[in-house]
PDB file of N, CA and C in Angstrom:
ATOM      1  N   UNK A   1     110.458 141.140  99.800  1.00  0.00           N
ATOM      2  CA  UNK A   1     109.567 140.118 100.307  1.00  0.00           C
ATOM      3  C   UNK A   1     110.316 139.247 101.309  1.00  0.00           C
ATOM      4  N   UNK A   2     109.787 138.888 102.623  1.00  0.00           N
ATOM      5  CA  UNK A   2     110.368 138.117 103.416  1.00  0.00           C
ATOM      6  C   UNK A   2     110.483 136.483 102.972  1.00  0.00           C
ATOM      7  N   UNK A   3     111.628 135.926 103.183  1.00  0.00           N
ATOM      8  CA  UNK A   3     111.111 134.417 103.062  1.00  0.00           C
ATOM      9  C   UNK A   3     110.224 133.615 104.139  1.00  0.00           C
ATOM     10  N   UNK A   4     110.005 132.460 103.717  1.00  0.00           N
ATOM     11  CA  UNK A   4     108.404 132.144 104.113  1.00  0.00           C
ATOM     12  C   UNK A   4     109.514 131.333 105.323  1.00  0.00           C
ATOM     13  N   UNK A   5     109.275 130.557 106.400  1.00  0.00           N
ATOM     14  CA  UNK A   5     109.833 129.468 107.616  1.00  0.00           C
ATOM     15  C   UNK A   5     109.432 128.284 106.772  1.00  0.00           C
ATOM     16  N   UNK A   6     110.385 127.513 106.319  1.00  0.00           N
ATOM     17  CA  UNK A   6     109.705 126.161 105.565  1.00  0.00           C
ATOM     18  C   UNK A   6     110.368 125.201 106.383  1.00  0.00           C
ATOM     19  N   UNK A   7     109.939 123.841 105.944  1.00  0.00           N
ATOM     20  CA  UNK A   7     110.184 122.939 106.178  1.00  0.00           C
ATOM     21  C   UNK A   7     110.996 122.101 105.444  1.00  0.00           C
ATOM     22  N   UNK A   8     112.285 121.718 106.059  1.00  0.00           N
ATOM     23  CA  UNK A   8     113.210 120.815 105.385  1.00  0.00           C
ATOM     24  C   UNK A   8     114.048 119.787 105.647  1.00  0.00           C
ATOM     25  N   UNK A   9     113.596 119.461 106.801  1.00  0.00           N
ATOM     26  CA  UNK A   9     114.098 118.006 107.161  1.00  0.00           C
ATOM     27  C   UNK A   9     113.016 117.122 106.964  1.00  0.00           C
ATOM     28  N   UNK A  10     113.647 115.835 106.368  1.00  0.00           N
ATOM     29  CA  UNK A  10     112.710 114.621 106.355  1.00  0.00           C
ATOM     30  C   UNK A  10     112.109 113.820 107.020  1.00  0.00           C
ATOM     31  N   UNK A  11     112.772 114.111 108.150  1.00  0.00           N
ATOM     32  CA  UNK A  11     111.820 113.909 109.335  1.00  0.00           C
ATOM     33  C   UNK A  11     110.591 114.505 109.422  1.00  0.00           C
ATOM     34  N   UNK A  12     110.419 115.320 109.572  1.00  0.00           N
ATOM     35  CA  UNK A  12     109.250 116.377 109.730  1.00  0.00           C
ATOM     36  C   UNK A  12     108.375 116.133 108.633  1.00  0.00           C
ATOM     37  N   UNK A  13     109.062 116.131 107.090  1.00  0.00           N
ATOM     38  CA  UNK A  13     107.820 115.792 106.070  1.00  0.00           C
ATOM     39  C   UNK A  13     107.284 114.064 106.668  1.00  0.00           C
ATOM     40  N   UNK A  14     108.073 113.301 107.083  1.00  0.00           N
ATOM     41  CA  UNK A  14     107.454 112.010 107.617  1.00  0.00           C
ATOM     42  C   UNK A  14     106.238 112.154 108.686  1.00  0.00           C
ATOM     43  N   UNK A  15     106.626 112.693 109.659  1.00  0.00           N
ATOM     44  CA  UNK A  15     105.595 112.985 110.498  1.00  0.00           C
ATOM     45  C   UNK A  15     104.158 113.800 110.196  1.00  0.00           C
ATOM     46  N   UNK A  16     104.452 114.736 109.272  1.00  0.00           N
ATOM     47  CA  UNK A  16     103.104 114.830 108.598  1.00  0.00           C
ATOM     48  C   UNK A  16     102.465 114.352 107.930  1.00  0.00           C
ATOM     49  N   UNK A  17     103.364 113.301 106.993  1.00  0.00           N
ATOM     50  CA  UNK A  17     102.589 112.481 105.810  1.00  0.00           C
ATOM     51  C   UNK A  17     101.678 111.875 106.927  1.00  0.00           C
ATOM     52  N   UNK A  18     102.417 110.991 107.976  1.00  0.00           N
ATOM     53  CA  UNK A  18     101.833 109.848 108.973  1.00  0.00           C
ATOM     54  C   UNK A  18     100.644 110.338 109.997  1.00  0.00           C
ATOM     55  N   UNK A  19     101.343 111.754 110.353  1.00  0.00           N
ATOM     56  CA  UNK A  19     100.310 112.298 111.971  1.00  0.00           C
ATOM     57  C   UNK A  19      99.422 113.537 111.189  1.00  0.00           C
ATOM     58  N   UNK A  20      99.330 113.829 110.207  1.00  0.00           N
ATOM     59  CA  UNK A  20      99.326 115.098 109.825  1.00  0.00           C
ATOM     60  C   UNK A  20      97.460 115.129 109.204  1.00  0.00           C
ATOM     61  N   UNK A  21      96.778 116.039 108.784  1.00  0.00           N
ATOM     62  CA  UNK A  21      95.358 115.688 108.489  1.00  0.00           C
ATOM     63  C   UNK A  21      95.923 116.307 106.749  1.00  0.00           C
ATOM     64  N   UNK A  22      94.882 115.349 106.021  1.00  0.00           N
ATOM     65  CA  UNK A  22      95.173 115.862 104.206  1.00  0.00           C
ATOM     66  C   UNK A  22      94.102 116.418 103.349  1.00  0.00           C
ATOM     67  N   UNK A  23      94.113 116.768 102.575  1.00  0.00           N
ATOM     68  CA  UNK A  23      92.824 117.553 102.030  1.00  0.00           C
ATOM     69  C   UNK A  23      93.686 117.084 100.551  1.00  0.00           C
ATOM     70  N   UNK A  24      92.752 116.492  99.801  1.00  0.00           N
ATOM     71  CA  UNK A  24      92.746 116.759  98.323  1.00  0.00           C
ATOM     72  C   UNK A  24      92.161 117.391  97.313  1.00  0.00           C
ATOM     73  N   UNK A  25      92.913 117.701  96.488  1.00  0.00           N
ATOM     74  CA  UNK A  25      92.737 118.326  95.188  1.00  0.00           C
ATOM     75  C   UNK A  25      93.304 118.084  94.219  1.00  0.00           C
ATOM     76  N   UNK A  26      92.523 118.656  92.517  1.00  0.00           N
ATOM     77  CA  UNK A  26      92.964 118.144  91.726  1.00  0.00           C
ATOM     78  C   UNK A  26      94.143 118.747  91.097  1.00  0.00           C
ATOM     79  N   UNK A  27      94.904 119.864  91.522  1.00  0.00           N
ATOM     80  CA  UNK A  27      95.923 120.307  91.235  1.00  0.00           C
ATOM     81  C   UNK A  27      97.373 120.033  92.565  1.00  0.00           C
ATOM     82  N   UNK A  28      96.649 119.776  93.254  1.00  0.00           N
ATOM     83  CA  UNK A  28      98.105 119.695  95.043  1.00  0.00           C
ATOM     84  C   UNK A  28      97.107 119.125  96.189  1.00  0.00           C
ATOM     85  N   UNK A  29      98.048 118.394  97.005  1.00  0.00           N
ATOM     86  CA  UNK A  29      97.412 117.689  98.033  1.00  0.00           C
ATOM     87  C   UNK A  29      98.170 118.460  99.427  1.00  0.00           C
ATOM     88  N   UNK A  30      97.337 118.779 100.442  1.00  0.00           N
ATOM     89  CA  UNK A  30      97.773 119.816 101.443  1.00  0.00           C
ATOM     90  C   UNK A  30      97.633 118.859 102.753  1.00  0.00           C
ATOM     91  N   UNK A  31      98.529 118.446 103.049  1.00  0.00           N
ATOM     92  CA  UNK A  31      99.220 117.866 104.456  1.00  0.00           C
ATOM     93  C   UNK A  31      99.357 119.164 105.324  1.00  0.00           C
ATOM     94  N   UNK A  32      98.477 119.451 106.718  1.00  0.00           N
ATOM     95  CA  UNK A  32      99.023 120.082 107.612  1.00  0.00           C
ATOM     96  C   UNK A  32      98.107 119.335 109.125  1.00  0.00           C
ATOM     97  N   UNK A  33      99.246 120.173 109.969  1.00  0.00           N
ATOM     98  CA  UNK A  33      99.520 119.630 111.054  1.00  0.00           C
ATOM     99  C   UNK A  33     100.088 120.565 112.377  1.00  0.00           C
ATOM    100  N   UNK A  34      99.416 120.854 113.871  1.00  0.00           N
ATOM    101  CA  UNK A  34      99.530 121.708 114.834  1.00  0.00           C
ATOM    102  C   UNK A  34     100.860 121.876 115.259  1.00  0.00           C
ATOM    103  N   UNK A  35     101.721 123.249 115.438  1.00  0.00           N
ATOM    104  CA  UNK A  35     102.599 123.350 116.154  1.00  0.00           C
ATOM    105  C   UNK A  35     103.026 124.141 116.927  1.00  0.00           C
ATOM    106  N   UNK A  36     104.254 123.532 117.751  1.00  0.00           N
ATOM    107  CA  UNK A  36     104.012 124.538 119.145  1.00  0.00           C
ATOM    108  C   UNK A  36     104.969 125.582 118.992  1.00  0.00           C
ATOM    109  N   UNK A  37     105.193 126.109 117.728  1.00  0.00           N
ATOM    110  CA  UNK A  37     106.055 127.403 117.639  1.00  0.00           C
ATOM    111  C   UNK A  37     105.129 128.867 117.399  1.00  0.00           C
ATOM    112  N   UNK A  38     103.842 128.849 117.134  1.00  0.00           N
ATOM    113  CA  UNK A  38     103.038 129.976 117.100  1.00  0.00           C
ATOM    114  C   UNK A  38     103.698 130.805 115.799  1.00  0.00           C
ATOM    115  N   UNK A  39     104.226 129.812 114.604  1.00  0.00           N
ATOM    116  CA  UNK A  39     104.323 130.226 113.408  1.00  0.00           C
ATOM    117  C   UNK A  39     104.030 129.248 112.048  1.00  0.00           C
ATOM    118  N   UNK A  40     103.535 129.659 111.165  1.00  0.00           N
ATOM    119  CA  UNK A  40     103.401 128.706 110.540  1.00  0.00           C
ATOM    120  C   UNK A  40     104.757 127.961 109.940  1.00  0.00           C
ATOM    121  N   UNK A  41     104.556 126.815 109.368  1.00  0.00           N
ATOM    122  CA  UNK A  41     105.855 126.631 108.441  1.00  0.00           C
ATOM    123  C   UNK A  41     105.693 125.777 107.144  1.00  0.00           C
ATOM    124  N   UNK A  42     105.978 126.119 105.872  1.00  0.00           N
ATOM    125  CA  UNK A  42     105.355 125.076 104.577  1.00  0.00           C
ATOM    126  C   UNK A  42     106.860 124.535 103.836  1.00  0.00           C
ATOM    127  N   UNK A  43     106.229 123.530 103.639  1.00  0.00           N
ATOM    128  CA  UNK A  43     107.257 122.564 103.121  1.00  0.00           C
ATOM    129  C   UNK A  43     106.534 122.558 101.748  1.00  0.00           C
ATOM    130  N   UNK A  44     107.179 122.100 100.318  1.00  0.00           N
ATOM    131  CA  UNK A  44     106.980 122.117  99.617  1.00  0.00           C
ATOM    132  C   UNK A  44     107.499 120.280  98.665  1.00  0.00           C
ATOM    133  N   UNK A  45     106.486 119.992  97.910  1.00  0.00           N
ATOM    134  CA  UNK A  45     107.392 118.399  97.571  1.00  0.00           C
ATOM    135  C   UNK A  45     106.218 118.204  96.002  1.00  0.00           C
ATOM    136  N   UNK A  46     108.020 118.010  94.727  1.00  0.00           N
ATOM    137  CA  UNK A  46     107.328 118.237  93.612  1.00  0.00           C
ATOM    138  C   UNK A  46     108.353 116.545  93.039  1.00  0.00           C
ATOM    139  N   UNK A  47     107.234 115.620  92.856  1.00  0.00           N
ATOM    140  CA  UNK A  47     108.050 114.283  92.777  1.00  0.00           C
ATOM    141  C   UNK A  47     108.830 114.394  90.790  1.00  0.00           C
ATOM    142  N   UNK A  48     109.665 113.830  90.844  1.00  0.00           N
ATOM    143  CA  UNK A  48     110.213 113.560  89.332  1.00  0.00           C
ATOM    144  C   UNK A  48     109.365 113.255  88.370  1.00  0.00           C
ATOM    145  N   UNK A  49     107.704 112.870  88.927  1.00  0.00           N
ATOM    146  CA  UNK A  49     107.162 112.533  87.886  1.00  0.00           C
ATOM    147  C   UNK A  49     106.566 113.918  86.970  1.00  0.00           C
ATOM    148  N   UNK A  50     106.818 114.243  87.708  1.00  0.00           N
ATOM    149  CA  UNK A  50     105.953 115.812  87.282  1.00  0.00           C
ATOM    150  C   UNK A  50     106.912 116.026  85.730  1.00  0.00           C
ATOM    151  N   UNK A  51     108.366 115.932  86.140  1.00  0.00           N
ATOM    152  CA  UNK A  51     108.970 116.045  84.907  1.00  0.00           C
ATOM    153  C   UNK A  51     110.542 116.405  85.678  1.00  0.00           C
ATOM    154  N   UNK A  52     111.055 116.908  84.539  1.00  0.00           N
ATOM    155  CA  UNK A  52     112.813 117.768  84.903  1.00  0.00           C
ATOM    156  C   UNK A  52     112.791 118.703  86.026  1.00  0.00           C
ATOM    157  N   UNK A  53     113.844 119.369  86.213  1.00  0.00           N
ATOM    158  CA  UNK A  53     114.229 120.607  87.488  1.00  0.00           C
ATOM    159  C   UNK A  53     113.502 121.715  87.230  1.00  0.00           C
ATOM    160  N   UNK A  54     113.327 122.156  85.839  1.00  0.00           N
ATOM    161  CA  UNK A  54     113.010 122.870  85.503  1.00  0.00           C
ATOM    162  C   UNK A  54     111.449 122.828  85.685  1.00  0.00           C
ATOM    163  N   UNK A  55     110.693 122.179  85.758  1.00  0.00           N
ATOM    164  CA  UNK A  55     108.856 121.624  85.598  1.00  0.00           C
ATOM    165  C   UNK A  55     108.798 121.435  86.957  1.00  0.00           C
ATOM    166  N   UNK A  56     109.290 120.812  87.786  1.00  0.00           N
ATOM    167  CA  UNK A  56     109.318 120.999  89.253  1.00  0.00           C
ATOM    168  C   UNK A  56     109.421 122.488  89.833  1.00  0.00           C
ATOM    169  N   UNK A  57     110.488 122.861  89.201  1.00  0.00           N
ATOM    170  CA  UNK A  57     110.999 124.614  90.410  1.00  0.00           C
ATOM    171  C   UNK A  57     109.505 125.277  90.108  1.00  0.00           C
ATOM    172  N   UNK A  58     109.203 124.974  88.488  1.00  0.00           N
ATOM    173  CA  UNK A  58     107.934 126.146  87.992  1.00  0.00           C
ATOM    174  C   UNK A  58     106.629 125.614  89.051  1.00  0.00           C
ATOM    175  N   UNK A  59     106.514 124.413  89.299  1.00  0.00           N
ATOM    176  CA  UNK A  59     105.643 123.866  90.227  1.00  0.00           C
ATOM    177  C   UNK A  59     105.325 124.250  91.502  1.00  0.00           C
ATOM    178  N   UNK A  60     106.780 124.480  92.308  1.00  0.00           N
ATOM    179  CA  UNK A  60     106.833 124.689  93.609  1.00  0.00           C
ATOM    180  C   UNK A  60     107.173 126.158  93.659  1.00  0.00           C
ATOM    181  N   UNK A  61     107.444 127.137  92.526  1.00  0.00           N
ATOM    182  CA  UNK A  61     107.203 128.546  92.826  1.00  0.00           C
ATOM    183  C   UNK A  61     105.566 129.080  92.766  1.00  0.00           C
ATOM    184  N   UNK A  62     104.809 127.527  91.811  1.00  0.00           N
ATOM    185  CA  UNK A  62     103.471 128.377  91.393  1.00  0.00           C
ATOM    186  C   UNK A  62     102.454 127.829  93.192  1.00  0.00           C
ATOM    187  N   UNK A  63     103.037 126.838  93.758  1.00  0.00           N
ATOM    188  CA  UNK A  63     102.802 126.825  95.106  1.00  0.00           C
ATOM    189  C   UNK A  63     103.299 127.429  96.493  1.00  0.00           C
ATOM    190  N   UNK A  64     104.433 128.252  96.523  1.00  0.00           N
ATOM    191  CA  UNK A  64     104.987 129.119  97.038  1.00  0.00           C
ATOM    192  C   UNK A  64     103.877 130.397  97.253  1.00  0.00           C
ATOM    193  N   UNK A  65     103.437 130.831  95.546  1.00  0.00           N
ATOM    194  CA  UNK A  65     102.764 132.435  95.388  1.00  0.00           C
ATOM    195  C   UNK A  65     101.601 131.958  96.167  1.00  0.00           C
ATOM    196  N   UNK A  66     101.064 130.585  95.751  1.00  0.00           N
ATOM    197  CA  UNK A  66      99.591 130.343  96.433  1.00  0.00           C
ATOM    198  C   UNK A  66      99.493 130.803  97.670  1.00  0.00           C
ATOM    199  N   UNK A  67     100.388 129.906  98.382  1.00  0.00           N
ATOM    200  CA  UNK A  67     100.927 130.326 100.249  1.00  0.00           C
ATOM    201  C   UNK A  67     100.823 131.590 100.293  1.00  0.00           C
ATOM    202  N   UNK A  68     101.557 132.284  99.601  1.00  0.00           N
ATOM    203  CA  UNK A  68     102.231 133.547 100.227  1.00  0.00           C
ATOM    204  C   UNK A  68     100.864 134.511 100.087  1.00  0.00           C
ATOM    205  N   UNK A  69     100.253 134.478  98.895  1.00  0.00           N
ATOM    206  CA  UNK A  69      98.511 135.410  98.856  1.00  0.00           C
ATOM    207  C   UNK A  69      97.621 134.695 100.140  1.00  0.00           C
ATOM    208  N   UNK A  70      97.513 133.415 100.067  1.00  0.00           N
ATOM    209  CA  UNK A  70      96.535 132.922 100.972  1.00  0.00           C
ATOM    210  C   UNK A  70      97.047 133.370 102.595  1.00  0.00           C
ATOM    211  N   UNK A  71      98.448 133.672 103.183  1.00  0.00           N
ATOM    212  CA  UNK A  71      99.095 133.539 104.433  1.00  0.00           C
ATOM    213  C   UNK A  71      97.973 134.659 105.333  1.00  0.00           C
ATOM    214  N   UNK A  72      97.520 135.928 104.967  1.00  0.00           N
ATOM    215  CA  UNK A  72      96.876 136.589 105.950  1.00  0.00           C
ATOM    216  C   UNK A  72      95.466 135.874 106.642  1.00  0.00           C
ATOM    217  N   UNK A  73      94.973 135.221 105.274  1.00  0.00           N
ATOM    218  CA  UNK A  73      93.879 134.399 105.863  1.00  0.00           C
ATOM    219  C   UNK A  73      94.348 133.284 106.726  1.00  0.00           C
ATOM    220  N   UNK A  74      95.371 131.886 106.759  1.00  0.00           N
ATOM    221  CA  UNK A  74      95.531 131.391 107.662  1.00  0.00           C
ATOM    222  C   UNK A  74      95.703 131.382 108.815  1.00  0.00           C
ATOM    223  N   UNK A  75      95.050 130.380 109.667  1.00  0.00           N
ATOM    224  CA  UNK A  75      95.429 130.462 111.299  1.00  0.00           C
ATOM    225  C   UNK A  75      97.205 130.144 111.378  1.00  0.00           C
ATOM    226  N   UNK A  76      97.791 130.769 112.394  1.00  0.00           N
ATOM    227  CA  UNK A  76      98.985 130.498 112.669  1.00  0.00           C
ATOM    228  C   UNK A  76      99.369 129.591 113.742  1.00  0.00           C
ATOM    229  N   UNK A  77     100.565 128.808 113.042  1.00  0.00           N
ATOM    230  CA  UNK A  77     100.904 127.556 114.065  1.00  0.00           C
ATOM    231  C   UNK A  77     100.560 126.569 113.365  1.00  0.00           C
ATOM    232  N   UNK A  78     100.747 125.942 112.548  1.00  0.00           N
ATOM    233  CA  UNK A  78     100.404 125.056 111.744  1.00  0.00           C
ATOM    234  C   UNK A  78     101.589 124.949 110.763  1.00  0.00           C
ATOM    235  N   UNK A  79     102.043 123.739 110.617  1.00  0.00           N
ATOM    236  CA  UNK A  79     103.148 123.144 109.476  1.00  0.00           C
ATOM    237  C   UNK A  79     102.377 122.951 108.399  1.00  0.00           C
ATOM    238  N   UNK A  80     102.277 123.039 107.174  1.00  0.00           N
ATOM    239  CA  UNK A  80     101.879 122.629 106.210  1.00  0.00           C
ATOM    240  C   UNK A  80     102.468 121.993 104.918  1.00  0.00           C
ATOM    241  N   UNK A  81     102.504 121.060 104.235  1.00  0.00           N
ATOM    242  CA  UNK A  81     102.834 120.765 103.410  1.00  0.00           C
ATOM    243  C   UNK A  81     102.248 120.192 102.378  1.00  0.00           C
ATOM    244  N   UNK A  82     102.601 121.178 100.870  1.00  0.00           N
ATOM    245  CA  UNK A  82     102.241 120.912  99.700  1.00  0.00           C
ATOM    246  C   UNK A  82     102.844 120.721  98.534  1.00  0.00           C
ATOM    247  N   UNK A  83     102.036 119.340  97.737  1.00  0.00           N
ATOM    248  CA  UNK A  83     102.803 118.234  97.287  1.00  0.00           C
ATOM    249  C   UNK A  83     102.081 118.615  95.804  1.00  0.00           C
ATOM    250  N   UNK A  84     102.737 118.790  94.858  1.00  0.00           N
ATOM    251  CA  UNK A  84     102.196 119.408  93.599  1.00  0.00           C
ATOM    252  C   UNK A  84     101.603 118.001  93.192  1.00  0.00           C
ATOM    253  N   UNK A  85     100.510 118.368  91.911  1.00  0.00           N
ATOM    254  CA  UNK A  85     100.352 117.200  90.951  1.00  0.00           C
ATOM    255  C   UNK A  85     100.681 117.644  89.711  1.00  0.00           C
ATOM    256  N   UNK A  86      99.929 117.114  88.373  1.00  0.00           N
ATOM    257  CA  UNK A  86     100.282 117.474  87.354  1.00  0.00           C
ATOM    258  C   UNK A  86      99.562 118.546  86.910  1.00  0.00           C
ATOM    259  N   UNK A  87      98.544 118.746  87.568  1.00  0.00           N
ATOM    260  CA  UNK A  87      97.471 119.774  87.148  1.00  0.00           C
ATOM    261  C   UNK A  87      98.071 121.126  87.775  1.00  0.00           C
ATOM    262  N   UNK A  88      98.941 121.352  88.678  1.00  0.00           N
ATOM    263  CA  UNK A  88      99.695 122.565  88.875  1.00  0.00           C
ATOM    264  C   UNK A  88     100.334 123.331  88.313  1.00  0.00           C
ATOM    265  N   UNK A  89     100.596 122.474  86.837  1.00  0.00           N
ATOM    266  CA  UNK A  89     101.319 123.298  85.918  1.00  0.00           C
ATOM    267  C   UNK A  89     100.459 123.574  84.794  1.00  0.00           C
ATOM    268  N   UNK A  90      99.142 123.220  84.775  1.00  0.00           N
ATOM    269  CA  UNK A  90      98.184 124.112  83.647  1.00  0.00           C
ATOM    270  C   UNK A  90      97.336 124.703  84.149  1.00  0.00           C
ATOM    271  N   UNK A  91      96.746 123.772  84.866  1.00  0.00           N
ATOM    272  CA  UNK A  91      95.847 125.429  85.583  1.00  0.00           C
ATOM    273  C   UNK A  91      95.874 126.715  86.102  1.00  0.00           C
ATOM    274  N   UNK A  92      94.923 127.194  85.951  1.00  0.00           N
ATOM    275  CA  UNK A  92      94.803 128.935  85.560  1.00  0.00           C
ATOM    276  C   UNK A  92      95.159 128.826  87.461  1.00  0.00           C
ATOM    277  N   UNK A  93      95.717 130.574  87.343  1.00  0.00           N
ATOM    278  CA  UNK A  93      96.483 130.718  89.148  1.00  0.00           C
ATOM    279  C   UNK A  93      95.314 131.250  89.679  1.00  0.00           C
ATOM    280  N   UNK A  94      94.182 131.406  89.317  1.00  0.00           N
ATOM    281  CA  UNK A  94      92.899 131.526  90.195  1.00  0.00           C
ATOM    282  C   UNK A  94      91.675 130.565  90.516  1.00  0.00           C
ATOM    283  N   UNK A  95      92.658 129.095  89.466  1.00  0.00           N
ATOM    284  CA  UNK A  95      92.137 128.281  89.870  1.00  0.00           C
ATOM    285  C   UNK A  95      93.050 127.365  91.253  1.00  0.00           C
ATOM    286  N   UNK A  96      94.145 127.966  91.248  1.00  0.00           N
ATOM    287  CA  UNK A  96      94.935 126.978  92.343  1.00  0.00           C
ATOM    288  C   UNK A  96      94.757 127.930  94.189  1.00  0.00           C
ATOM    289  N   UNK A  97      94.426 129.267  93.132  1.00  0.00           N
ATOM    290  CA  UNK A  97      94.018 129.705  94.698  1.00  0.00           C
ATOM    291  C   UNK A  97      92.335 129.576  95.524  1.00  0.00           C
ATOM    292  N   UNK A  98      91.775 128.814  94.425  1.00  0.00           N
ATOM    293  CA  UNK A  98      90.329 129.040  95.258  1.00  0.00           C
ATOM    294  C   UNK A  98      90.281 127.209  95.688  1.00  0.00           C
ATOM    295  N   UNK A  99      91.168 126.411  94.767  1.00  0.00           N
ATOM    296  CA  UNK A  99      91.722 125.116  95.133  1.00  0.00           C
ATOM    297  C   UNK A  99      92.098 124.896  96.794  1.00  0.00           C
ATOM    298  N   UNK A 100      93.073 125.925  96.905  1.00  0.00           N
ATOM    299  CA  UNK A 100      94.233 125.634  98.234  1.00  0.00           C
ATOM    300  C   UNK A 100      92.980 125.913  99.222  1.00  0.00           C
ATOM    301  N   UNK A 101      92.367 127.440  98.925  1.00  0.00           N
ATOM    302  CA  UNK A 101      91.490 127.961  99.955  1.00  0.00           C
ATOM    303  C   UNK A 101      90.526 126.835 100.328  1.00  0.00           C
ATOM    304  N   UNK A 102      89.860 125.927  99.034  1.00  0.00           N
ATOM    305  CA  UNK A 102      88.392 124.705  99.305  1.00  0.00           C
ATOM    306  C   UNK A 102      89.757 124.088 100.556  1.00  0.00           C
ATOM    307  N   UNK A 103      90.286 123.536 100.514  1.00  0.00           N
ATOM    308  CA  UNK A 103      91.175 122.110 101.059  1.00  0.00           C
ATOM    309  C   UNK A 103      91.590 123.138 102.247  1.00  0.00           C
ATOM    310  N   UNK A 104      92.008 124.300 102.549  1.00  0.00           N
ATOM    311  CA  UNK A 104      92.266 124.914 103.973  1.00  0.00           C
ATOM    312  C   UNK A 104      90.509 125.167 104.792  1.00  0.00           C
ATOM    313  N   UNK A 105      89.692 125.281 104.047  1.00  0.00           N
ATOM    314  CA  UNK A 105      88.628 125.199 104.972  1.00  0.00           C
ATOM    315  C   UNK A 105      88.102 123.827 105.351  1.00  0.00           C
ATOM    316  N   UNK A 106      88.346 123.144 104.139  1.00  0.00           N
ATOM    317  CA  UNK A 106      88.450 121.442 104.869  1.00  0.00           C
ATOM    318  C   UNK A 106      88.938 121.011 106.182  1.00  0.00           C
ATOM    319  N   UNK A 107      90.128 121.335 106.085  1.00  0.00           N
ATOM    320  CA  UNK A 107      90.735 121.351 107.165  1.00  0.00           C
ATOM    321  C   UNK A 107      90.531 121.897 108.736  1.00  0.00           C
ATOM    322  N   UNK A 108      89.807 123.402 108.298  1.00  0.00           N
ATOM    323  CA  UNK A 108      89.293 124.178 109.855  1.00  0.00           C
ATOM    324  C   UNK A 108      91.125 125.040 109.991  1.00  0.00           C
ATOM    325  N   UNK A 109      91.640 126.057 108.703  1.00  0.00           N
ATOM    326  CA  UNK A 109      92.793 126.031 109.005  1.00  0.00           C
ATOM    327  C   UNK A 109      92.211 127.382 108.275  1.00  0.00           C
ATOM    328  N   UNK A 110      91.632 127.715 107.770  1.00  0.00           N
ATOM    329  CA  UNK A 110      91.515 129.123 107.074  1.00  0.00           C
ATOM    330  C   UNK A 110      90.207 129.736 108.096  1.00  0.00           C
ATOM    331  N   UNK A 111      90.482 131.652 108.154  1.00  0.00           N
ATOM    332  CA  UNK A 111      89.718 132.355 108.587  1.00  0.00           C
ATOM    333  C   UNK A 111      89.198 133.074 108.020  1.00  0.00           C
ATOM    334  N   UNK A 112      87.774 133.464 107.899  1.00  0.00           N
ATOM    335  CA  UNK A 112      87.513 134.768 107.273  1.00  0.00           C
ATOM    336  C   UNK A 112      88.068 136.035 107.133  1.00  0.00           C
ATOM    337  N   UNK A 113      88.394 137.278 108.245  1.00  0.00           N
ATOM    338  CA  UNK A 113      88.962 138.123 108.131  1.00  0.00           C
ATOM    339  C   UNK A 113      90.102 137.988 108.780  1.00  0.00           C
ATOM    340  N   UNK A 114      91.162 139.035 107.604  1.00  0.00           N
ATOM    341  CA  UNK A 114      92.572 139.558 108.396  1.00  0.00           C
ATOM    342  C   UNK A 114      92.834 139.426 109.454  1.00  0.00           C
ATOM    343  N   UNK A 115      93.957 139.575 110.062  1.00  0.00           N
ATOM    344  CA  UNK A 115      94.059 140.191 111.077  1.00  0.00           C
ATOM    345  C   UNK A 115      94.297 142.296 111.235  1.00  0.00           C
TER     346      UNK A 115
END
């Protein structure tokens, strides 16, 4: 499996919190935002409240798989970033993927077919 282009300077998560458009949900909140590299790129952000290292990593791998199933449907060129809640770690994984998908058509960031 290839790794995904993420985002990891704090700069960049700043500029999206601030310039960026958000979509909520009750499991992750999806910050994204246009860019001029003609690739996407996702940042990932799981706060201490969630719990230990361990309740976080499980958080931001169960938002990783989301990305990585949803990626053929997204438009490309777009930064995205997703910020777990607490509901990421019980809900069922076909509820976090029809979640991400409601909040990417919010947005005008998801397509119907493949490429």
């Amino acid at each position: 499996m290839k790794k995904a282009v993420t985002i990891k300077e704090n700069h960049e998560f700043r500029r999206l919190y601030s310039k960026g458009k958000s979509a909520v949900g009750p499991a992750m909140v999806l910050y994204c935002r246009k860019n001029r590299r003609g690739l996407s790129r996702l940042g990932l952000t799981a706060s201490t409240k969630l719990g230990g290292a361990v309740v976080r990593n499980r958080a931001r791998r169960r938002l990783r798989e989301v990305y990585r199933l949803s990626l053929p449907h997204l438009q490309p060129g777009y930064d995205l970033v997703l910020v777990a809640r607490s509901r990421v770690l019980t809900a069922p994984f076909s509820q976090l993927l029809s979640g991400f998908e409601r909040q990417c058509r919010k947005l005008g960031i998801w397509r119907e077919e493949e490429p």
